[in-house]
C-alpha atoms as a PDB file:
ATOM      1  CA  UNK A   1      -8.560 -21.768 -11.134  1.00  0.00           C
ATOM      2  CA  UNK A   2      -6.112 -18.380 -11.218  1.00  0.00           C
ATOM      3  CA  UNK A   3      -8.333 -15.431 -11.077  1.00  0.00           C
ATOM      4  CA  UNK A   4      -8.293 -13.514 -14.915  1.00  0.00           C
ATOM      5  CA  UNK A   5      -5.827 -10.850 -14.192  1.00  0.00           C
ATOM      6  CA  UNK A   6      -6.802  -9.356 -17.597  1.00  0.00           C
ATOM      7  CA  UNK A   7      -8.507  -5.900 -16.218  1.00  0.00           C
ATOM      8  CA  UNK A   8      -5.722  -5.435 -13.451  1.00  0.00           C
ATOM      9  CA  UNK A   9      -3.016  -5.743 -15.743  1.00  0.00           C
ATOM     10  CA  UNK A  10      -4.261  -3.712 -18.313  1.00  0.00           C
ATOM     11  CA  UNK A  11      -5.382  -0.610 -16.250  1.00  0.00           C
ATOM     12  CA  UNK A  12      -1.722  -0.564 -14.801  1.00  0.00           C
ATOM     13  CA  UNK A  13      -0.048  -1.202 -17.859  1.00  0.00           C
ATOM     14  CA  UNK A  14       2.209  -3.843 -16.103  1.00  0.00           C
ATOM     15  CA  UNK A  15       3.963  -5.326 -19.461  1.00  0.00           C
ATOM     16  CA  UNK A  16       6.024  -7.846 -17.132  1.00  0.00           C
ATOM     17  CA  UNK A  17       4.777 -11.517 -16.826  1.00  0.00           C
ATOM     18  CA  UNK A  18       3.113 -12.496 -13.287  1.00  0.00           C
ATOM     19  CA  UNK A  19       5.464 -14.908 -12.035  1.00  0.00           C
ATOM     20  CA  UNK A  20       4.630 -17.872  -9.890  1.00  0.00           C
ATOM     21  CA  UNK A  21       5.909 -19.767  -7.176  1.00  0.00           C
ATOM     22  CA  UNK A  22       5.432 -23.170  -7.541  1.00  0.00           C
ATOM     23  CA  UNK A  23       5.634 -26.327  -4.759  1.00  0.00           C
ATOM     24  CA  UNK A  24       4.919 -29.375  -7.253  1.00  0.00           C
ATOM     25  CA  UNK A  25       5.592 -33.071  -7.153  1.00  0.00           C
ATOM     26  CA  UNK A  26       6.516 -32.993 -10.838  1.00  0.00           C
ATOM     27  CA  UNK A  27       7.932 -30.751 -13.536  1.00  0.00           C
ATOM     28  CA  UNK A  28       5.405 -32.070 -16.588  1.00  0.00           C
ATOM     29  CA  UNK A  29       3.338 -28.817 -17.627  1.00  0.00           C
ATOM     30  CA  UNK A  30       6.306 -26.277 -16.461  1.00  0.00           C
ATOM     31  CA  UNK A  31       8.248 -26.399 -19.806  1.00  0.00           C
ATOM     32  CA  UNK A  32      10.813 -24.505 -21.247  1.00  0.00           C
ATOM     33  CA  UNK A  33      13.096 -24.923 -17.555  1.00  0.00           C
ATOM     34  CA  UNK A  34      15.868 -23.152 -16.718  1.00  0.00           C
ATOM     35  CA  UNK A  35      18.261 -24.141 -13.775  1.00  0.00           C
ATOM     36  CA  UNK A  36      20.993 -22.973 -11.651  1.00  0.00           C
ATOM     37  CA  UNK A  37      24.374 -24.497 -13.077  1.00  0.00           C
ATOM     38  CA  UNK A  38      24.994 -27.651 -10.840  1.00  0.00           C
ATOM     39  CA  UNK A  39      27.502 -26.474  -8.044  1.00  0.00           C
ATOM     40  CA  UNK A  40      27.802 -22.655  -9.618  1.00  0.00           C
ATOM     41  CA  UNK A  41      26.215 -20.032  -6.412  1.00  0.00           C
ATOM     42  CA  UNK A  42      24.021 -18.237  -8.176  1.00  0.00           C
ATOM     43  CA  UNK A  43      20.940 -16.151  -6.764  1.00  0.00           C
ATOM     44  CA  UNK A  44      17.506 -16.530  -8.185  1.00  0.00           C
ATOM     45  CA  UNK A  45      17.107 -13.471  -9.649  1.00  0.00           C
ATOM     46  CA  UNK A  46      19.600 -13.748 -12.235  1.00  0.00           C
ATOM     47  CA  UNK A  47      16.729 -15.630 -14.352  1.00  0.00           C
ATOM     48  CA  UNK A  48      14.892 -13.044 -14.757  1.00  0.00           C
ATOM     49  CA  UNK A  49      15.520 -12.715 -18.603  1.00  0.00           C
ATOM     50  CA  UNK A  50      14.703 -15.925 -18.313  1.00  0.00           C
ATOM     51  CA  UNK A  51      11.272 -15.385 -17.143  1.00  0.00           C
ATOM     52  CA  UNK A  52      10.758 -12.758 -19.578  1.00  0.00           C
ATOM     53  CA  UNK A  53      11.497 -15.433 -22.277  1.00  0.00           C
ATOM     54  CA  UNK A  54       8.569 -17.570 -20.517  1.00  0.00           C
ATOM     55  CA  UNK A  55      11.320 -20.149 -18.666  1.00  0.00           C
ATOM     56  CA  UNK A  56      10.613 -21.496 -15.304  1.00  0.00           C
ATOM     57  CA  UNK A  57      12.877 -21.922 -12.895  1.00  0.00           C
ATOM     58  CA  UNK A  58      13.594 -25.447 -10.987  1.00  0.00           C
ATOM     59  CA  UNK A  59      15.443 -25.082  -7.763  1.00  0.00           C
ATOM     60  CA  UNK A  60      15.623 -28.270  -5.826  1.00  0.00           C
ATOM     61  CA  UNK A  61      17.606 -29.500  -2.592  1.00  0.00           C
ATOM     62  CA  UNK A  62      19.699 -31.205  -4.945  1.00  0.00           C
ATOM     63  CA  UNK A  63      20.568 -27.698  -6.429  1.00  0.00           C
ATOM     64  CA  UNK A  64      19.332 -24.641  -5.209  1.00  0.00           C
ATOM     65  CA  UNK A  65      22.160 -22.197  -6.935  1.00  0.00           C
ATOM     66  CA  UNK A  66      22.679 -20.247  -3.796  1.00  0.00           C
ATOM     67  CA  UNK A  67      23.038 -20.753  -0.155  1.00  0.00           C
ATOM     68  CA  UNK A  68      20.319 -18.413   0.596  1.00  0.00           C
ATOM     69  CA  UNK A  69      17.823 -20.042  -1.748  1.00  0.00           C
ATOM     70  CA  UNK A  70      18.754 -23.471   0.171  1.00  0.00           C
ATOM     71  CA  UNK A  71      17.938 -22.168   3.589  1.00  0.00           C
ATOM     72  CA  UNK A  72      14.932 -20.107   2.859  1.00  0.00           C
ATOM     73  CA  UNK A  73      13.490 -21.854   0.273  1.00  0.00           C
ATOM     74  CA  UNK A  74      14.289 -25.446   0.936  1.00  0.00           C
ATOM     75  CA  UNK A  75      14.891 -25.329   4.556  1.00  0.00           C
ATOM     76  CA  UNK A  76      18.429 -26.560   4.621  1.00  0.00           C
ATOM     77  CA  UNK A  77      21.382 -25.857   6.742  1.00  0.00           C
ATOM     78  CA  UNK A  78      23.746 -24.529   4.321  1.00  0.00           C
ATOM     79  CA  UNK A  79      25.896 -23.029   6.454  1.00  0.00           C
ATOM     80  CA  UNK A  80      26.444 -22.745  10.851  1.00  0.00           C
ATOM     81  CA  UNK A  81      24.781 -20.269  12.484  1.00  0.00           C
ATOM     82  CA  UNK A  82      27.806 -18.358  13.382  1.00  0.00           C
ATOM     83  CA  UNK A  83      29.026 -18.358   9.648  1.00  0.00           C
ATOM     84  CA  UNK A  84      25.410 -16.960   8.748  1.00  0.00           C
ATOM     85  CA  UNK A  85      25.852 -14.267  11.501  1.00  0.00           C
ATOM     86  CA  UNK A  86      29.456 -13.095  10.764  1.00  0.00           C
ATOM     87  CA  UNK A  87      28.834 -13.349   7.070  1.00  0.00           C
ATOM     88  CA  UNK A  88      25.593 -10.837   7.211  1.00  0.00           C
ATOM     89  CA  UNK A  89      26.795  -8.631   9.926  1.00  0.00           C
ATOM     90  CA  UNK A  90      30.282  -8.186   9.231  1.00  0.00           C
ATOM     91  CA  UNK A  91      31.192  -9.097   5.540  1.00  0.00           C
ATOM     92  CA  UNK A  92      27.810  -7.572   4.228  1.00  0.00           C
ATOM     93  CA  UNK A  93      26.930  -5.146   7.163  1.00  0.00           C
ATOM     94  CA  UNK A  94      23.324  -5.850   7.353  1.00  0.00           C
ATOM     95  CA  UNK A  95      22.715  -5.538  10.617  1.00  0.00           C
ATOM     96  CA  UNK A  96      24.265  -3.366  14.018  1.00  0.00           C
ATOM     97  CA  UNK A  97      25.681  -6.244  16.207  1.00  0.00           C
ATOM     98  CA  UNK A  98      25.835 -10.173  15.994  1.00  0.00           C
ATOM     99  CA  UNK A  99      22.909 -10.117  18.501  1.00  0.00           C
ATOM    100  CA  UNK A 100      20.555  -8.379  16.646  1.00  0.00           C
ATOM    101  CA  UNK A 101      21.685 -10.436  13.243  1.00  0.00           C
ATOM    102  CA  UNK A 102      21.637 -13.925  15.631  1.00  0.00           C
ATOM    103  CA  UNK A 103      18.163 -12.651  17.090  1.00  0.00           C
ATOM    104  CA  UNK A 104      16.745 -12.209  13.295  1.00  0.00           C
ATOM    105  CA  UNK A 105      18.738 -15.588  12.244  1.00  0.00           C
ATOM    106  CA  UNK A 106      16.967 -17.544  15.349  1.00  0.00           C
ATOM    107  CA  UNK A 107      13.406 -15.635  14.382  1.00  0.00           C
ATOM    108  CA  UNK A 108      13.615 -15.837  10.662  1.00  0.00           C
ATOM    109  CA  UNK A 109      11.022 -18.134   8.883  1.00  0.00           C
ATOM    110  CA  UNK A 110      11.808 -20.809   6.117  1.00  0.00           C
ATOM    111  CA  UNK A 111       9.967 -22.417   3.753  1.00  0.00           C
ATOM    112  CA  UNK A 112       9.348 -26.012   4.187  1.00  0.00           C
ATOM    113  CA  UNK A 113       8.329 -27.348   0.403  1.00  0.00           C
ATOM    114  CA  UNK A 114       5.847 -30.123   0.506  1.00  0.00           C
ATOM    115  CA  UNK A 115       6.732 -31.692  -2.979  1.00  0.00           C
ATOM    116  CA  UNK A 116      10.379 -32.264  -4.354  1.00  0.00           C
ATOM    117  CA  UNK A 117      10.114 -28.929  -6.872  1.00  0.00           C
ATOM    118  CA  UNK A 118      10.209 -25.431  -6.593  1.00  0.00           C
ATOM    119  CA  UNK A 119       9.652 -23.424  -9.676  1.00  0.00           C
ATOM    120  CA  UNK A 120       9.425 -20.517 -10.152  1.00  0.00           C
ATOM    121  CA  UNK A 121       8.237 -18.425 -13.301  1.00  0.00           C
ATOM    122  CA  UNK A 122       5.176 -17.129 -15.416  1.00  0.00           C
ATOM    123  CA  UNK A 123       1.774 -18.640 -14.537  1.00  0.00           C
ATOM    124  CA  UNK A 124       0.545 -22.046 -15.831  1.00  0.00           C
ATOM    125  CA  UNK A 125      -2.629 -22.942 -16.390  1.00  0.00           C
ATOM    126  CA  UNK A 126      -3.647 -26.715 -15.117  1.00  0.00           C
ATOM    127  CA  UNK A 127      -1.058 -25.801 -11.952  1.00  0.00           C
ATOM    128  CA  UNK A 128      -3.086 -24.332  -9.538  1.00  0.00           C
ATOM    129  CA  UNK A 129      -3.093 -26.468  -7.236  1.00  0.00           C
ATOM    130  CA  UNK A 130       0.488 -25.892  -6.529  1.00  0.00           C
ATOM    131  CA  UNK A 131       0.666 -21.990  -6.672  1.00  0.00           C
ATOM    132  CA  UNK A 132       1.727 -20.372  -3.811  1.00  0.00           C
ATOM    133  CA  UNK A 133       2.188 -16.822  -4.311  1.00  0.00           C
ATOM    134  CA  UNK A 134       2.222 -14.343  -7.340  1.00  0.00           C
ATOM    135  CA  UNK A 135       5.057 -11.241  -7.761  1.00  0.00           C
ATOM    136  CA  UNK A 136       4.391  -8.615  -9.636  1.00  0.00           C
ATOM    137  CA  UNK A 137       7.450  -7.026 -10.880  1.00  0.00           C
ATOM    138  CA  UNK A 138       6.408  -3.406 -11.353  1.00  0.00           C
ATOM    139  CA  UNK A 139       7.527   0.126 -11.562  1.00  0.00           C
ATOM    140  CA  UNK A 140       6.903   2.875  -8.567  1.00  0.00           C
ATOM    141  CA  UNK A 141       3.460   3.870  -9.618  1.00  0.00           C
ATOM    142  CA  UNK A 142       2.142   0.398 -10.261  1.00  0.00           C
ATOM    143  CA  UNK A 143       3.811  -0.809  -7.020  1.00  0.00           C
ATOM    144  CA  UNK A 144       1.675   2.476  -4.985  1.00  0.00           C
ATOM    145  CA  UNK A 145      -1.246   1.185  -6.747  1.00  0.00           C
ATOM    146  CA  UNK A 146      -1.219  -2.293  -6.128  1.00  0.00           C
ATOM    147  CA  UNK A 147      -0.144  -1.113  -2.380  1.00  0.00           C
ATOM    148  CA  UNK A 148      -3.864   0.921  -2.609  1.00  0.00           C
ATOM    149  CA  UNK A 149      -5.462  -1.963  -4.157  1.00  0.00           C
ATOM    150  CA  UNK A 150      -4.381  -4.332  -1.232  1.00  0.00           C
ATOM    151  CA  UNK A 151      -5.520  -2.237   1.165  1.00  0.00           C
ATOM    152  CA  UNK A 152      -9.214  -1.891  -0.432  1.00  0.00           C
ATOM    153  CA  UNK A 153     -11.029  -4.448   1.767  1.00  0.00           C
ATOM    154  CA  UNK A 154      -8.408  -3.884   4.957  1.00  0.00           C
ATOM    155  CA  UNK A 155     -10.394  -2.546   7.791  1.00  0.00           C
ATOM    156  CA  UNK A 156      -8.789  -1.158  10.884  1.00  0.00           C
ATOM    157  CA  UNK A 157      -7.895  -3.809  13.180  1.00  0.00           C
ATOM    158  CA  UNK A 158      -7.475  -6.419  10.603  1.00  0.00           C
ATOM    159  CA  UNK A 159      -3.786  -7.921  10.493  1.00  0.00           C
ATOM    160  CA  UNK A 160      -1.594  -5.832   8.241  1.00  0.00           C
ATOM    161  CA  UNK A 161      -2.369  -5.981   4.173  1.00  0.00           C
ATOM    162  CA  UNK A 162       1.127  -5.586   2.835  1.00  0.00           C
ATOM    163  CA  UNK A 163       4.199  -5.804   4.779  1.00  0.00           C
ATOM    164  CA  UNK A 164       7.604  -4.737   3.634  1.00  0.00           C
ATOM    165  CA  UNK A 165      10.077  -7.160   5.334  1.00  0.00           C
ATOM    166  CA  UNK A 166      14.002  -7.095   5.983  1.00  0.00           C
ATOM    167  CA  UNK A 167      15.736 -10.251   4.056  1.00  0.00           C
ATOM    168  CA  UNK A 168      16.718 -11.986   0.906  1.00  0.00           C
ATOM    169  CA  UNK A 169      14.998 -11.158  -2.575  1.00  0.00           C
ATOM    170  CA  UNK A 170      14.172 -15.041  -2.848  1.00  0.00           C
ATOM    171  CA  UNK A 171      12.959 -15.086   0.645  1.00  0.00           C
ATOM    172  CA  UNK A 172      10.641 -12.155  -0.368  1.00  0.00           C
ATOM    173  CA  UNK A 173       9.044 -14.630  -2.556  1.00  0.00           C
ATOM    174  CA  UNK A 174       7.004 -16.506   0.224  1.00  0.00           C
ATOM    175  CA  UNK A 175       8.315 -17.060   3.608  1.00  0.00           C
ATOM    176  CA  UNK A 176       7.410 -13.883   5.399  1.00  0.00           C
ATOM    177  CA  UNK A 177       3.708 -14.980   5.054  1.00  0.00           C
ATOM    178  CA  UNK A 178       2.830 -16.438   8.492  1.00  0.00           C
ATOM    179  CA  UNK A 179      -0.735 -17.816   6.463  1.00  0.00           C
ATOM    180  CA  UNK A 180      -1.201 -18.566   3.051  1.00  0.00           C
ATOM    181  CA  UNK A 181      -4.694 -18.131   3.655  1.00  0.00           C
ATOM    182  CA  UNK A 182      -4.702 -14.909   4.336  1.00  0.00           C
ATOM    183  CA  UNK A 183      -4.758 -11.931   2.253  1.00  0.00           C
ATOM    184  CA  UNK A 184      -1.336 -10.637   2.459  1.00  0.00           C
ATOM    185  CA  UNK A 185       1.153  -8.650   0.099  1.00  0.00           C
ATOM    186  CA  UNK A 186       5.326  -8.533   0.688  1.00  0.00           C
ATOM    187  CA  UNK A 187       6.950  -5.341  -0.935  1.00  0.00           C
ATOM    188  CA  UNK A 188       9.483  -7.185  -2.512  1.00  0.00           C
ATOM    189  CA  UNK A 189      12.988  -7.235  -4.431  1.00  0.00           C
ATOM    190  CA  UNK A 190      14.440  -4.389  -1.693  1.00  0.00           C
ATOM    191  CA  UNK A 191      17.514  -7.245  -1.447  1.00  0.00           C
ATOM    192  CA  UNK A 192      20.581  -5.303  -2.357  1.00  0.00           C
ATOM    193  CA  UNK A 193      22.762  -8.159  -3.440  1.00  0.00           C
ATOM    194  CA  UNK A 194      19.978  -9.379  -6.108  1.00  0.00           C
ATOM    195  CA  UNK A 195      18.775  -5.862  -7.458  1.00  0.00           C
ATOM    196  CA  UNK A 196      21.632  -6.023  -9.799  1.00  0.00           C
ATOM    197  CA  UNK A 197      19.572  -8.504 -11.951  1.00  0.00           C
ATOM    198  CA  UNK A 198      16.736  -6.021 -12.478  1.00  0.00           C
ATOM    199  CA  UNK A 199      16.036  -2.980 -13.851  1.00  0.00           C
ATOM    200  CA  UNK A 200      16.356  -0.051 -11.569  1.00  0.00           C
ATOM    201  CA  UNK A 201      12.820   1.114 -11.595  1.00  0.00           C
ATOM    202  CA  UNK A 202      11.921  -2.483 -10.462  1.00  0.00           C
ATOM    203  CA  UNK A 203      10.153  -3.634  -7.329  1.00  0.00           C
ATOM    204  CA  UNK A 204       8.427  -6.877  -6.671  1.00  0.00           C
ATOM    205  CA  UNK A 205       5.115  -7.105  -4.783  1.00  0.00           C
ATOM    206  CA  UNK A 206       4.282 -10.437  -4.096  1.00  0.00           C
ATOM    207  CA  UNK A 207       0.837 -11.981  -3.061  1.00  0.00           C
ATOM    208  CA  UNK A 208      -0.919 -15.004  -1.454  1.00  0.00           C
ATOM    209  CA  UNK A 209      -3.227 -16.206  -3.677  1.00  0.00           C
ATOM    210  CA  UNK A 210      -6.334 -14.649  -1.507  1.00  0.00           C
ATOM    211  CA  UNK A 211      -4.597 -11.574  -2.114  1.00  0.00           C
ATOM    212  CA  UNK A 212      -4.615 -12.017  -5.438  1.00  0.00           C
ATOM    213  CA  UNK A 213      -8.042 -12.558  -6.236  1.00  0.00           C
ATOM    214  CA  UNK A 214      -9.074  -9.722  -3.978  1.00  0.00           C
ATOM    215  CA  UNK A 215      -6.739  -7.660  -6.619  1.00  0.00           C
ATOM    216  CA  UNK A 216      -8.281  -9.252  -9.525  1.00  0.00           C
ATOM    217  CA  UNK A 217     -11.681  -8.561  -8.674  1.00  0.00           C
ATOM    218  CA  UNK A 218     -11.120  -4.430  -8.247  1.00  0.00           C
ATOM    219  CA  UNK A 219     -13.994  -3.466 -10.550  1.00  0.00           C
ATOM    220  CA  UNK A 220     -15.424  -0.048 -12.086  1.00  0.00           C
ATOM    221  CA  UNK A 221     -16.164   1.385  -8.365  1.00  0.00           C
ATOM    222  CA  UNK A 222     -12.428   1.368  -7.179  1.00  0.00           C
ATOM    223  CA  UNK A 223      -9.968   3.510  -7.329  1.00  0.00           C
ATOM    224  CA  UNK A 224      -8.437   1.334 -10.989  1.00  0.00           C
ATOM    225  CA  UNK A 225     -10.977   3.747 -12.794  1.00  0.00           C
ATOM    226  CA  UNK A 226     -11.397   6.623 -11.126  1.00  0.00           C
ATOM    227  CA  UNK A 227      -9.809  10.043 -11.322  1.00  0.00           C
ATOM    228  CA  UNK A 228      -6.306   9.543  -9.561  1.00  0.00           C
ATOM    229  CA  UNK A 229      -5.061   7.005 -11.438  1.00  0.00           C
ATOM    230  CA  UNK A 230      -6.203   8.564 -14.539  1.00  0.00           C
ATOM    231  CA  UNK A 231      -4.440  11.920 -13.602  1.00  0.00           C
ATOM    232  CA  UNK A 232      -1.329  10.202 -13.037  1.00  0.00           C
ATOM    233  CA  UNK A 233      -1.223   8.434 -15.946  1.00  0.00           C
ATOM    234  CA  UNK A 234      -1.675  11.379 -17.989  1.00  0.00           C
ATOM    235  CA  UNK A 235       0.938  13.079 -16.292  1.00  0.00           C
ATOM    236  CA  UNK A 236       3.516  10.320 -17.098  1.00  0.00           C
ATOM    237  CA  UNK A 237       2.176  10.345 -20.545  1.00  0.00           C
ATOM    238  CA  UNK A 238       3.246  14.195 -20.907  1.00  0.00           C
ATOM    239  CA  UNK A 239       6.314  13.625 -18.859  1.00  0.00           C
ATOM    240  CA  UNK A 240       7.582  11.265 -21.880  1.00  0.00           C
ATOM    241  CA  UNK A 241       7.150  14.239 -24.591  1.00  0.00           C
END
């Protein structure tokens, strides 16, 4: 069962849907879909009216709408190694040298999906079993306060709450998490190539599902209804006068 949400949402004022990231054998339960144009290279993120409409999106190995979404999400080999580093380094200029891009390339971490569909879109009930991470799409303040709220039961010494990691908005989504068993955030959407598709005040923070009950179950004693976040919100609320 998803933890209720309700309380989180609401003291944030987060008016975006949570969106889900699905590994399922089937697509019964996932309806309206929405999916890349067979053949057409397309990157995930350009659903995301989509997702506000409450579509899901199937991406398959069959058709994955973007190279990048192949590899990191399905695990293929979409394109040689050397393509991958020359493309990144040179065309796009994402990293200093093709040693340090080959290096990242050699270390990088893809998902390997256990059932023939990923979707991904708002939350389903009945399709737990198949969730495997929550993104909040969120504004500045929301993202610092979800940032706070992860860190609420970190203690020093404890492997690292949120983590803000160089690669691919779709990659953002999931593979950076070394355990989906721990409680673990990704500051997401930083992806220059995909922020096109969202609004500019628009940041992603995407959780494992431990994570995200450790969120959901901030109560009255946290910092959700205490003075800061009050302050702050009145301040934005006289800011828009």
């Amino acid at each position: 069962m998803v933890p209720d949400s309700a309380g989180l949402i609401e003291q944030l004022g987060i008016r975006t849907p949570l969106i889900g990231f699905y590994d399922a054998p089937d697509t019964f339960g996932f309806e309206p879909l929405t999916a890349p144009e067979q053949g057409k290279h397309v990157c995930v993120f350009a659903f995301y009216a989509n997702w506000m409409k409450g579509e899901t999106l199937l991406i398959t190995k069959d058709n994955y709408g973007c190279g990048g979404a192949g590899t990191s999400l399905c695990s293929l080999e979409t394109r040689s190694r050397q393509d991958y580093i020359t493309f990144l380094a040179d065309t796009e200029g994402l990293k200093a040298s093709h040693e340090i891009m080959g290096r990242w390339i050699d270390g990088r971490r893809t998902y390997h999906p256990q059932h023939p569909n990923i979707l991904i879109g708002p939350l389903h009930k009945g399709k737990e079993a198949f969730l495997r991470s929550v993104t909040f799409l969120v504004n500045p303040d929301q993202l610092s306060s979800l940032i706070i709220g992860a860190h609420y039961h970190h203690a020093p010494g404890e492997p690292p709450p949120v983590i803000a990691p160089f690669g691919s908005g779709c990659m953002e989504l999931i593979t950076p998490f070394d355990d989906l068993s721990r409680p673990q955030a990704i500051i997401g959407a930083t992806d220059i190539a995909m922020r096109q598709y969202l609004p500019p005040d628009m940041l992603a923070f995407t959780v494992t599902l431990p994570m995200f009950e450790q969120l959901c179950s901030l109560d009255e004693r946290s910092f959700l209804y205490k003075p800061f976040l009050k302050n702050l919100r009145s301040a934005r609320a006289k800011q828009k006068k």
